[in-house]
C-alpha atoms as a PDB file:
ATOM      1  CA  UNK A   1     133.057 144.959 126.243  1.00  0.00           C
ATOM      2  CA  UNK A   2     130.698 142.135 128.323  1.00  0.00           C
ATOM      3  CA  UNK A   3     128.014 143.174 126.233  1.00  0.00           C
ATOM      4  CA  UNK A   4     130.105 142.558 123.119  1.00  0.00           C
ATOM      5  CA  UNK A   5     130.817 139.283 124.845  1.00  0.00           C
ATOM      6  CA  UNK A   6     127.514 138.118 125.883  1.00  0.00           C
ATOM      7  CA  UNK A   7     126.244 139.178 122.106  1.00  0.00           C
ATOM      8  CA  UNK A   8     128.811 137.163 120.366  1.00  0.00           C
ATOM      9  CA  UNK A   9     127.915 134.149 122.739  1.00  0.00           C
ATOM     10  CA  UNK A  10     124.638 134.871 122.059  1.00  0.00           C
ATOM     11  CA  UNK A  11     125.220 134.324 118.610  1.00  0.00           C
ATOM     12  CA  UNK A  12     127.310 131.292 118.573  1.00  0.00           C
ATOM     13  CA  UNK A  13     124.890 129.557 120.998  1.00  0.00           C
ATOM     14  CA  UNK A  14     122.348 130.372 118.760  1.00  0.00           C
ATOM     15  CA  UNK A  15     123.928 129.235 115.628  1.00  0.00           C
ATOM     16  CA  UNK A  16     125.018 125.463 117.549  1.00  0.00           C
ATOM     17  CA  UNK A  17     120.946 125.203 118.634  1.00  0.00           C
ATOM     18  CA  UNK A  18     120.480 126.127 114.510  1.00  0.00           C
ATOM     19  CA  UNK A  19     122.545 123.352 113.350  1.00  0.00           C
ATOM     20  CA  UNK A  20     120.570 120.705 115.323  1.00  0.00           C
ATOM     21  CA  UNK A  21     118.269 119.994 112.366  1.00  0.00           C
ATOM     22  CA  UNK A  22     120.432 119.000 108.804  1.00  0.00           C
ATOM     23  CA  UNK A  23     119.612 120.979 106.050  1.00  0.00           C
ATOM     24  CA  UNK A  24     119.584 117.755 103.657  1.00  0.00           C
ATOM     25  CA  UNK A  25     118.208 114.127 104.174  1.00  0.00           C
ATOM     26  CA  UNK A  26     121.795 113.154 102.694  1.00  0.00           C
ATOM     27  CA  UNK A  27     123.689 115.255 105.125  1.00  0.00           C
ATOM     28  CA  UNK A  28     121.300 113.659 108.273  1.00  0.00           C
ATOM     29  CA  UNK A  29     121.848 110.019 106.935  1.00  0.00           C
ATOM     30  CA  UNK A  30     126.009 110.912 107.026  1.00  0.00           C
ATOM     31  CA  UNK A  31     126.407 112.389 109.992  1.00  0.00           C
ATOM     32  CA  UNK A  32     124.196 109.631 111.727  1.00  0.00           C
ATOM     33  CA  UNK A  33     126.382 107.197 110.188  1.00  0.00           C
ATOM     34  CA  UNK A  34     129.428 109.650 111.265  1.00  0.00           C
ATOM     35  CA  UNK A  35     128.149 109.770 114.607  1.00  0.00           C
ATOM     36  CA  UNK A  36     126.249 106.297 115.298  1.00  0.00           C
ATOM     37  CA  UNK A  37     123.094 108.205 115.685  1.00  0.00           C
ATOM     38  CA  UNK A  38     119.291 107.274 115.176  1.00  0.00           C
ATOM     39  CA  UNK A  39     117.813 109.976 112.708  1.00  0.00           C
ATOM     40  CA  UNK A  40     114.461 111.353 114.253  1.00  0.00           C
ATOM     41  CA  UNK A  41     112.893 112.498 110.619  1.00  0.00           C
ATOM     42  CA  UNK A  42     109.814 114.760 110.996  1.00  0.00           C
ATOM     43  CA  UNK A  43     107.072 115.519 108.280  1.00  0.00           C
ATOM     44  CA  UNK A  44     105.466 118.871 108.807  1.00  0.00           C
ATOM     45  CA  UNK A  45     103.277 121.768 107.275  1.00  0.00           C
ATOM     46  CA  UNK A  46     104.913 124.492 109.343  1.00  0.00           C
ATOM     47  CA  UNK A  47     102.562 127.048 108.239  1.00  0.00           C
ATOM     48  CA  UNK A  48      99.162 125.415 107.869  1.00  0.00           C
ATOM     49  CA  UNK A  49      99.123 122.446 110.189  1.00  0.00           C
ATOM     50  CA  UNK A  50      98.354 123.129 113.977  1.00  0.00           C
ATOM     51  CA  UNK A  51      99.352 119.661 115.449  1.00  0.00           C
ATOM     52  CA  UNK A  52     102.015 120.369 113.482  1.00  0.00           C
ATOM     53  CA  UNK A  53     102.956 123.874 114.919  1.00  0.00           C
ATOM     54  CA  UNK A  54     102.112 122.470 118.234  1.00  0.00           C
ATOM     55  CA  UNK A  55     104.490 119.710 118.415  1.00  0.00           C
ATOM     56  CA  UNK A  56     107.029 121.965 117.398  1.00  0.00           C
ATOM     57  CA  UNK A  57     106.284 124.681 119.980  1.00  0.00           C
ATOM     58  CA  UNK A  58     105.794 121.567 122.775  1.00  0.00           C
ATOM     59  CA  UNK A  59     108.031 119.371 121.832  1.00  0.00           C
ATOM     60  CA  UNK A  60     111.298 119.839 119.255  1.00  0.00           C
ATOM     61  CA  UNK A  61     111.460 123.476 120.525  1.00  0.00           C
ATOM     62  CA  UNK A  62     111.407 122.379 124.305  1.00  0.00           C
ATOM     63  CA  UNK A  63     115.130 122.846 126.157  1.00  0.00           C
ATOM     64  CA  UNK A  64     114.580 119.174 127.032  1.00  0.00           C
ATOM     65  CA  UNK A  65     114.193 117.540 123.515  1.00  0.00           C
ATOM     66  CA  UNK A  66     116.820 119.724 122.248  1.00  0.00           C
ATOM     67  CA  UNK A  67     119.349 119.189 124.908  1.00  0.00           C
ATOM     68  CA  UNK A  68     118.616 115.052 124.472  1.00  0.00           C
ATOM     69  CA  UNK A  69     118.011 115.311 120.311  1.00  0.00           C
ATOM     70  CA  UNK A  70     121.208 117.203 120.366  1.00  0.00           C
ATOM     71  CA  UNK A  71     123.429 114.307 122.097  1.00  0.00           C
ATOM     72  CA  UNK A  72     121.097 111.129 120.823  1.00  0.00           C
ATOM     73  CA  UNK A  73     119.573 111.943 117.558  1.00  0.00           C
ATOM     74  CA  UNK A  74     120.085 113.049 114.118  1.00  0.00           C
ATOM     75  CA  UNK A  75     117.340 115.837 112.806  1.00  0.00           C
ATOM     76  CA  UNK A  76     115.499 116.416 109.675  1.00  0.00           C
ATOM     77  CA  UNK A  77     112.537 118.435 108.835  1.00  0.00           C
ATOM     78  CA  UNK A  78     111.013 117.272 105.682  1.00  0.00           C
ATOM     79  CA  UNK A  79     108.428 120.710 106.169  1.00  0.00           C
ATOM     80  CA  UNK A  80     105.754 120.967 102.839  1.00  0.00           C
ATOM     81  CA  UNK A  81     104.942 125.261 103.875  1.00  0.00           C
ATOM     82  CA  UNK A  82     102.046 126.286 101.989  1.00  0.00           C
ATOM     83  CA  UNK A  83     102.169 130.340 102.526  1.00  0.00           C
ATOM     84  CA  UNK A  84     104.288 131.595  99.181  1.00  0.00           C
ATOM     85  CA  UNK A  85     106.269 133.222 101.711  1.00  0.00           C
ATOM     86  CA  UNK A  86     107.717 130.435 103.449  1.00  0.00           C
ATOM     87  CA  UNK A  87     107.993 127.784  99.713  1.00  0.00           C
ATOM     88  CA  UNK A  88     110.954 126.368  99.885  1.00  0.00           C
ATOM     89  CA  UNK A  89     113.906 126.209  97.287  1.00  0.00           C
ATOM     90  CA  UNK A  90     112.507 123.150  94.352  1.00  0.00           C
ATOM     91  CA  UNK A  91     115.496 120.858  95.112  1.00  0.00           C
ATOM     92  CA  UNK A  92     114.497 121.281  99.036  1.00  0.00           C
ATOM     93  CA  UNK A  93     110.642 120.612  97.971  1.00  0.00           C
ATOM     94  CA  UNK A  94     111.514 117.798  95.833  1.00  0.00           C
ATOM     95  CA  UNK A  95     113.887 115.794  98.383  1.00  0.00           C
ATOM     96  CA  UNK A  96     110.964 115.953 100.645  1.00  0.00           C
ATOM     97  CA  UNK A  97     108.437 114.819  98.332  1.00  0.00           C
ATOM     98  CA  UNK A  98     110.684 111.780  97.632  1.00  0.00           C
ATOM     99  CA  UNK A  99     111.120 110.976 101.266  1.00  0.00           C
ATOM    100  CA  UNK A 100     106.995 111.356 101.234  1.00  0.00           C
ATOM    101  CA  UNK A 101     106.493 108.988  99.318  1.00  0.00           C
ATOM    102  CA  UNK A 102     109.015 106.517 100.814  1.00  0.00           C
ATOM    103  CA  UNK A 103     108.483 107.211 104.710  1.00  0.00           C
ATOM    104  CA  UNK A 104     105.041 109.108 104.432  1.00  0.00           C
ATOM    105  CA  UNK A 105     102.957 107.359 101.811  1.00  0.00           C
ATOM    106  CA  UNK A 106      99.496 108.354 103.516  1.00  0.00           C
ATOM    107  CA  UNK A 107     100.375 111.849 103.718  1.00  0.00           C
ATOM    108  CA  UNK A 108     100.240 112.061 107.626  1.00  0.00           C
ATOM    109  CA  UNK A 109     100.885 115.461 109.202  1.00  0.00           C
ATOM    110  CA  UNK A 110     102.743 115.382 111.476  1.00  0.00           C
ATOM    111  CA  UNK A 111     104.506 112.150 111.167  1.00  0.00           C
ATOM    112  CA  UNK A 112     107.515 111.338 113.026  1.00  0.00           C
ATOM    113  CA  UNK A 113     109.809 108.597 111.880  1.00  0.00           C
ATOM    114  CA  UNK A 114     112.224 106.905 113.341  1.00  0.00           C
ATOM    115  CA  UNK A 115     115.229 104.853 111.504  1.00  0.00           C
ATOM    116  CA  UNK A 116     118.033 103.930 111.992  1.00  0.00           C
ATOM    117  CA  UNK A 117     121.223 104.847 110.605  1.00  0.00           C
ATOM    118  CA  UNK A 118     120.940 102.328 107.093  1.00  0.00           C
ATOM    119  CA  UNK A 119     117.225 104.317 106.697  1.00  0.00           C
ATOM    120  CA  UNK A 120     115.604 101.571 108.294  1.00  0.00           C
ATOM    121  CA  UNK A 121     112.366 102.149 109.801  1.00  0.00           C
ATOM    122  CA  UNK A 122     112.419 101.377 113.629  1.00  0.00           C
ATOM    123  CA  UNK A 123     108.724 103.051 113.925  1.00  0.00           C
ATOM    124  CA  UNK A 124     106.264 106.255 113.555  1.00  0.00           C
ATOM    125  CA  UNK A 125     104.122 108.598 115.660  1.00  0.00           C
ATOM    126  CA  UNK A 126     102.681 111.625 115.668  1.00  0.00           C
ATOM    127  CA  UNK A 127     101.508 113.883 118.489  1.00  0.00           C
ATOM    128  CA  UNK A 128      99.801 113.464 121.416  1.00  0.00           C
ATOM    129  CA  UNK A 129      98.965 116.773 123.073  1.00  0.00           C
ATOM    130  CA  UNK A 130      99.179 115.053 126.535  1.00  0.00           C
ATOM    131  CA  UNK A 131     102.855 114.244 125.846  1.00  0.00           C
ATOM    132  CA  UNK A 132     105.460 115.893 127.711  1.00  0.00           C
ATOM    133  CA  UNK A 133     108.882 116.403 126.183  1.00  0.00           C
ATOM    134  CA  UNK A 134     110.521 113.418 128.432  1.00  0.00           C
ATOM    135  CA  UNK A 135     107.645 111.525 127.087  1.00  0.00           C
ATOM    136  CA  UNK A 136     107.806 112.002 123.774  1.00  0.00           C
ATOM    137  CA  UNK A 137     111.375 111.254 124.142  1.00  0.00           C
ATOM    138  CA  UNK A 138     110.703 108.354 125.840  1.00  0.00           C
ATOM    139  CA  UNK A 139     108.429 107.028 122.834  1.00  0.00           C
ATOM    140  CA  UNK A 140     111.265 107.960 120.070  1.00  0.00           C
ATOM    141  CA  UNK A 141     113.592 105.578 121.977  1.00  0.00           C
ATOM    142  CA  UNK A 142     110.798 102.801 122.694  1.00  0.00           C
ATOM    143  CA  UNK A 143     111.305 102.594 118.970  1.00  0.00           C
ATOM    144  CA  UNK A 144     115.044 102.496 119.188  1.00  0.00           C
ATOM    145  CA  UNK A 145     115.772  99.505 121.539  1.00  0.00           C
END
C-alpha cells in the first residue's frame, strides 16, 4: 500500500513539474494574462545544439529555476529538433517558426526572451556557462523591473 502511495505521488508530482512549460504560445500568453505572469519564451534545438542542451540540463532543469519559474514565470519552448525522431507535429513546427521570425529573427540558439504579458519584449539572453541557476534567474528579472 505505501508503495502504491509513493508511486501515485510520484506520478502526480511528476505530471505538475510536466505542466510547467505550455504546450502552445497561445495557451502561455493566457495563462500569463490569467495569472499576471512574465512569459520566459526559450528558442532551442534540443537535439543538435549543445549550449542549448546545456542550459537546459544547468539551468530550466535545475530544482531552483523550476521551483522560482513555477511561481514567477510563464514557460514556452519554441524547440526546432532536427533528429526525425524527435520532429515535431507541423502545427507545433509552424507556431514556432512564426514566433522565429517575430522574437528570433537572427536565428540565435539558444535565445531566451523575455515579455511581458501583452508579448512585449522586456529583453533577450542566451547562456553563459558561468551562470548559476539564481543567476540566471536573477538576469530574467533584471529584464522584468
Amino acid at each position: 500500500m505505501k508503495q502504491l502511495l509513493l508511486l501515485a505521488f510520484c506520478l502526480f508530482f511528476g505530471t505538475i513539474q510536466a505542466q510547467q512549460w505550455q504546450d502552445t504560445f497561445d495557451d502561455a500568453v493566457k495563462l500569463a494574462n490569467e495569472e499576471d505572469k512574465p512569459i520566459v519564451l526559450v528558442f532551442s534545438g534540443s537535439d543538435w545544439c549543445p549550449p542549448c542542451i546545456r542550459l537546459k540540463r544547468n539551468i530550466l532543469d535545475s530544482e531552483d529555476f523550476k521551483k522560482y519559474a513555477s511561481a514567477n514565470y510563464v514557460l514556452y519552448n519554441a524547440d526546432f529538433p532536427k533528429k526525425k525522431k524527435n520532429q515535431l507535429q507541423q502545427d507545433k513546427l509552424n507556431s514556432n517558426k512564426s514566433l522565429a521570425e517575430q522574437y528570433n529573427p537572427k536565428g540565435h540558439f539558444p535565445l531566451v526572451v523575455v515579455m511581458d504579458k501583452q508579448k512585449s519584449v522586456l529583453g533577450k539572453t542566451g547562456f553563459n556557462r558561468k551562470n548559476s541557476p539564481q543567476e540566471y534567474i536573477s538576469l530574467l528579472n533584471d529584464f522584468i523591473k
